[in-house]
N, C-alpha and C. Protein backbone atom coordinates (compact mmCIF):
# COMPACT_ATOMS: atom_id res chain seq x y z
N UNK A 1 18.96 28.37 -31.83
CA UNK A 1 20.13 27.51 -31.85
C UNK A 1 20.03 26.52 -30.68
N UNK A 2 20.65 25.37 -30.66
CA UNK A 2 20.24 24.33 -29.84
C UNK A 2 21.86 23.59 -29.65
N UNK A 3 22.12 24.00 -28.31
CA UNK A 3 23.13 23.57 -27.29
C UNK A 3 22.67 22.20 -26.45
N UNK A 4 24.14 21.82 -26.57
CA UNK A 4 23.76 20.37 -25.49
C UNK A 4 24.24 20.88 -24.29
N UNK A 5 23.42 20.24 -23.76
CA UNK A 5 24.06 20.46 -21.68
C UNK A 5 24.14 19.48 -20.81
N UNK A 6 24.52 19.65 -19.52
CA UNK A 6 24.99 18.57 -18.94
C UNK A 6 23.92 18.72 -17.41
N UNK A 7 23.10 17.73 -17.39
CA UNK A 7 21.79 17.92 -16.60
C UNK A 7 21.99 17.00 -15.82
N UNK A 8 22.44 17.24 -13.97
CA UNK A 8 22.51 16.29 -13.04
C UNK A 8 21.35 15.84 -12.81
N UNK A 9 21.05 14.25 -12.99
CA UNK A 9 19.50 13.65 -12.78
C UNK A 9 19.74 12.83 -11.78
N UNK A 10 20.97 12.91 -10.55
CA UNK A 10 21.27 11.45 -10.10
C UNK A 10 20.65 11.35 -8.92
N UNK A 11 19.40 12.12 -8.22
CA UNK A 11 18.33 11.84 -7.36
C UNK A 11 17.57 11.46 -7.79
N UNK A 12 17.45 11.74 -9.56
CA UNK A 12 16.06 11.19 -9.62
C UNK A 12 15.98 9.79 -10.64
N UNK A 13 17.39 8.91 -10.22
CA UNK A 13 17.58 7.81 -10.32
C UNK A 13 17.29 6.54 -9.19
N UNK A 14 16.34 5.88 -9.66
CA UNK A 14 15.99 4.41 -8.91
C UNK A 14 16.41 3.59 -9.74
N UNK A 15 17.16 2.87 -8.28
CA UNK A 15 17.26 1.05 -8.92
C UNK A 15 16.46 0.24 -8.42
N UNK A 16 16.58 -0.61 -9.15
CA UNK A 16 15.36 -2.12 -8.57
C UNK A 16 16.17 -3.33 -8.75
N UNK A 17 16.32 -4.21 -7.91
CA UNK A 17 17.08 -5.74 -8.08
C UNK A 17 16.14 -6.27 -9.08
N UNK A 18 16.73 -7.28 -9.86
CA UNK A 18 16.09 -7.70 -10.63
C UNK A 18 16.82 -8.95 -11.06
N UNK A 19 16.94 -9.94 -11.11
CA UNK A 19 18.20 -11.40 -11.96
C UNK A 19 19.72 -10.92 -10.93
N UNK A 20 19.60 -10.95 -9.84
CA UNK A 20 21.15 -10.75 -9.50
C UNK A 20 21.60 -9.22 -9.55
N UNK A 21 20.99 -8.31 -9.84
CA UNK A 21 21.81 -7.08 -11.11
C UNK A 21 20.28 -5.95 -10.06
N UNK A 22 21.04 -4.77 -10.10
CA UNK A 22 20.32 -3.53 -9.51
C UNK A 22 20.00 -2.71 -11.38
N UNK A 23 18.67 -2.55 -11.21
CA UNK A 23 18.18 -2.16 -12.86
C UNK A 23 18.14 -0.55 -12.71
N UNK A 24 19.10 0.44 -13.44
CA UNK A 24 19.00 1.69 -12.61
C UNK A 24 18.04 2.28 -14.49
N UNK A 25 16.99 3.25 -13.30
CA UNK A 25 16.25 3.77 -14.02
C UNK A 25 15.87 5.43 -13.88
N UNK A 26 15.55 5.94 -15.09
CA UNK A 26 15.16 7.13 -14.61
C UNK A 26 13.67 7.43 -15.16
N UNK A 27 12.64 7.57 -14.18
CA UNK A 27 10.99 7.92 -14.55
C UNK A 27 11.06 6.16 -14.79
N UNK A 28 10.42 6.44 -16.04
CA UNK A 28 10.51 4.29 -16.36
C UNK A 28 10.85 4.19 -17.39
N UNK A 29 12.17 4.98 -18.20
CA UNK A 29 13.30 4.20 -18.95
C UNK A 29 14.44 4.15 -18.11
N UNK A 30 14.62 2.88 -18.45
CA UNK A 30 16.18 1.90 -18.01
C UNK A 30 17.31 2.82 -18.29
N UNK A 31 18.10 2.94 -17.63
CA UNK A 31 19.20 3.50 -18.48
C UNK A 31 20.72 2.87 -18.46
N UNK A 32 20.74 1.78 -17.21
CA UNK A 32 21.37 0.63 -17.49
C UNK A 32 21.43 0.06 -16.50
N UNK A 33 22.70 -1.06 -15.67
CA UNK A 33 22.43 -2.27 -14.62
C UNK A 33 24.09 -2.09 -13.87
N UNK A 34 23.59 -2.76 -12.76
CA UNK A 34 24.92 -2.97 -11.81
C UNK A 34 25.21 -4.72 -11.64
N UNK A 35 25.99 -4.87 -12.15
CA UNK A 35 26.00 -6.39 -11.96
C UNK A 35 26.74 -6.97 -10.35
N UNK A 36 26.35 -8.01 -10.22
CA UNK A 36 26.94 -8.40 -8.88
C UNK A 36 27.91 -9.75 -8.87
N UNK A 37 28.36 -9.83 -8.60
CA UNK A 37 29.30 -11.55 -8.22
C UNK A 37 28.09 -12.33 -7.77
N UNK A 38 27.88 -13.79 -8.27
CA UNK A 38 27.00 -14.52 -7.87
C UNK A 38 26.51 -14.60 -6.30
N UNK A 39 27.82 -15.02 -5.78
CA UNK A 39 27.59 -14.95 -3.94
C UNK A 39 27.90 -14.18 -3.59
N UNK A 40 27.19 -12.59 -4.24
CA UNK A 40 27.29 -11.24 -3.59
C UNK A 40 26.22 -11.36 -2.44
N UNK A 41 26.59 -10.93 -1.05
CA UNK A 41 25.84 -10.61 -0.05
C UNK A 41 25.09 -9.15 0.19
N UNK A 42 23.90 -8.93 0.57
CA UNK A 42 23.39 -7.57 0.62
C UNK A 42 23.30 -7.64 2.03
N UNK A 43 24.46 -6.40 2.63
CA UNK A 43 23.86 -6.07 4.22
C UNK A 43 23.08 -4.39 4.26
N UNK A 44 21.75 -4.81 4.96
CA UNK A 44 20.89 -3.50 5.04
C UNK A 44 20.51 -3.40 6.83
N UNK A 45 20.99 -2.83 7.00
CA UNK A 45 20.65 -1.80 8.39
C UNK A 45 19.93 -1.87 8.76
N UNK A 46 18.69 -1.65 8.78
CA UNK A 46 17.08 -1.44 8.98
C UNK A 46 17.00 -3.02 9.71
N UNK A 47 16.85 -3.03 10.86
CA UNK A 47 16.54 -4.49 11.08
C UNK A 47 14.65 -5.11 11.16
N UNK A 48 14.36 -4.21 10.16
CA UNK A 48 13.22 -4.81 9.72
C UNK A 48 12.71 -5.22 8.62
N UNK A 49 13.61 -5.77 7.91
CA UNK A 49 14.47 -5.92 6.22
C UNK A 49 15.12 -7.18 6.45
N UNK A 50 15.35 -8.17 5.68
CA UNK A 50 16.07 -9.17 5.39
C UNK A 50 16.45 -9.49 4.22
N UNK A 51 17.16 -10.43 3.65
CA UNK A 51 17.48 -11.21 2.57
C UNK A 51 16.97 -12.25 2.43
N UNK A 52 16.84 -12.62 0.96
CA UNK A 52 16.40 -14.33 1.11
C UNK A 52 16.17 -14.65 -0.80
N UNK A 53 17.56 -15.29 -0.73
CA UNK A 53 17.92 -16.06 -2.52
C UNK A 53 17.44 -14.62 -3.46
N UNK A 54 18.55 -13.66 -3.23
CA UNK A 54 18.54 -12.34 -3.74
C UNK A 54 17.08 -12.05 -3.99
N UNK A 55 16.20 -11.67 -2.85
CA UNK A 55 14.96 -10.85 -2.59
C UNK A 55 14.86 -10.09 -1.69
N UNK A 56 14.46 -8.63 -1.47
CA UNK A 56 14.37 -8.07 -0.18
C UNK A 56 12.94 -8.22 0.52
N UNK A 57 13.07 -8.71 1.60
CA UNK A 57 11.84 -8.93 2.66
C UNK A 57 11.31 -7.96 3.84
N UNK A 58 10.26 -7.63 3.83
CA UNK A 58 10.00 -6.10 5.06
C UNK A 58 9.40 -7.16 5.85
N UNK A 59 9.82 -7.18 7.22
CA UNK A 59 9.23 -7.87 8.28
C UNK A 59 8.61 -6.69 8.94
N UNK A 60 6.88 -7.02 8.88
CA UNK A 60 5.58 -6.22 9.16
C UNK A 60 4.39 -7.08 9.98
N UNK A 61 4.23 -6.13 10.78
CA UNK A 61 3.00 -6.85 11.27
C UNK A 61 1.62 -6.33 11.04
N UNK A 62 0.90 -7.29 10.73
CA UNK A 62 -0.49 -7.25 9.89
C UNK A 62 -1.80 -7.99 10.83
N UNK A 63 -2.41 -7.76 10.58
CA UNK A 63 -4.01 -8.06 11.55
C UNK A 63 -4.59 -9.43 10.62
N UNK A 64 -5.22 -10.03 11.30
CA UNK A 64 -5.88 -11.45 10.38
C UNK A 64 -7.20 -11.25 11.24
N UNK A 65 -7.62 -12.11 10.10
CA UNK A 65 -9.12 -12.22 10.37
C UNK A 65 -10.39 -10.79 10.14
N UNK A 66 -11.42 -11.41 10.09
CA UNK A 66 -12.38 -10.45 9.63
C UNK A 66 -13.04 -9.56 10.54
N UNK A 67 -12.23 -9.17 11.45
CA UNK A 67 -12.97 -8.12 12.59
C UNK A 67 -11.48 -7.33 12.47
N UNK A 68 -10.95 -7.25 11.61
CA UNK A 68 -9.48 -6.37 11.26
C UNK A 68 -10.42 -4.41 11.16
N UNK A 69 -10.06 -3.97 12.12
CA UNK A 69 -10.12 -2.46 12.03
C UNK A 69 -8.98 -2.09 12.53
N UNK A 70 -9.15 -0.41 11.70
CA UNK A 70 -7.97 0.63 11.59
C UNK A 70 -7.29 0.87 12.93
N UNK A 71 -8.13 0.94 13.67
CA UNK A 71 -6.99 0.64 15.00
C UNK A 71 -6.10 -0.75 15.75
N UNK A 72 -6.30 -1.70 14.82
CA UNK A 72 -5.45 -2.41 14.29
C UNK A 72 -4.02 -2.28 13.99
N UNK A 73 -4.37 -0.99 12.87
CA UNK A 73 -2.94 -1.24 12.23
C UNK A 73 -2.03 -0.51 12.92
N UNK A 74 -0.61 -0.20 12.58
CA UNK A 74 0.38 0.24 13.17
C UNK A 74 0.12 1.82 12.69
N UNK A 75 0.81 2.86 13.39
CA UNK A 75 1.01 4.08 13.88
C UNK A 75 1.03 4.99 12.34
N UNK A 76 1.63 4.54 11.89
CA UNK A 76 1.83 4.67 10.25
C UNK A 76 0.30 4.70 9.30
N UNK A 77 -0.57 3.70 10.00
CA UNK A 77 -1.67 3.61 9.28
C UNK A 77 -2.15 2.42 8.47
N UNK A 78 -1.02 1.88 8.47
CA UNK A 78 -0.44 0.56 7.81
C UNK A 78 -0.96 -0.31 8.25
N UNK A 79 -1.89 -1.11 7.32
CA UNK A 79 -2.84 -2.08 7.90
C UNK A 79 -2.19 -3.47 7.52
């Protein structure tokens, strides 16, 4: 016999910005959207994060040029 149930999935929900609108998904079906007011503002904490014409930006520092080695990169590993 086959019962329906009620299965909390709401950790293993991601959203992604996408047109204005947060795309909430679970694994990689959609399961629907958050819409925003046009001149909705996003404030994020992390002051190594910005905004810019609804995009999120990671301000990172990166090595140039071709003598770039691993002790280069930051602590993380992050080249």
């Amino acid at each position: 016999m086959l019962n329906e149930k009620k299965v909390d999935v709401t950790d293993q929900i991601v959203g992604k910005m996408k047109n204005g609108e947060i795309q909430l998904l679970l694994g990689d079906s959609p399961i629907g959207k958050i819409k925003f007011p046009e001149n909705t503002q996003i404030e994020l904490l992390d002051h190594h994060f910005e905004t810019d014409q609804q995009r999120i930006f990671q301000n990172v520092t990166v090595t140039e040029g071709k003598d770039a080695r691993y002790t280069d990169c930051d602590q993380g590993g992050w080249c």
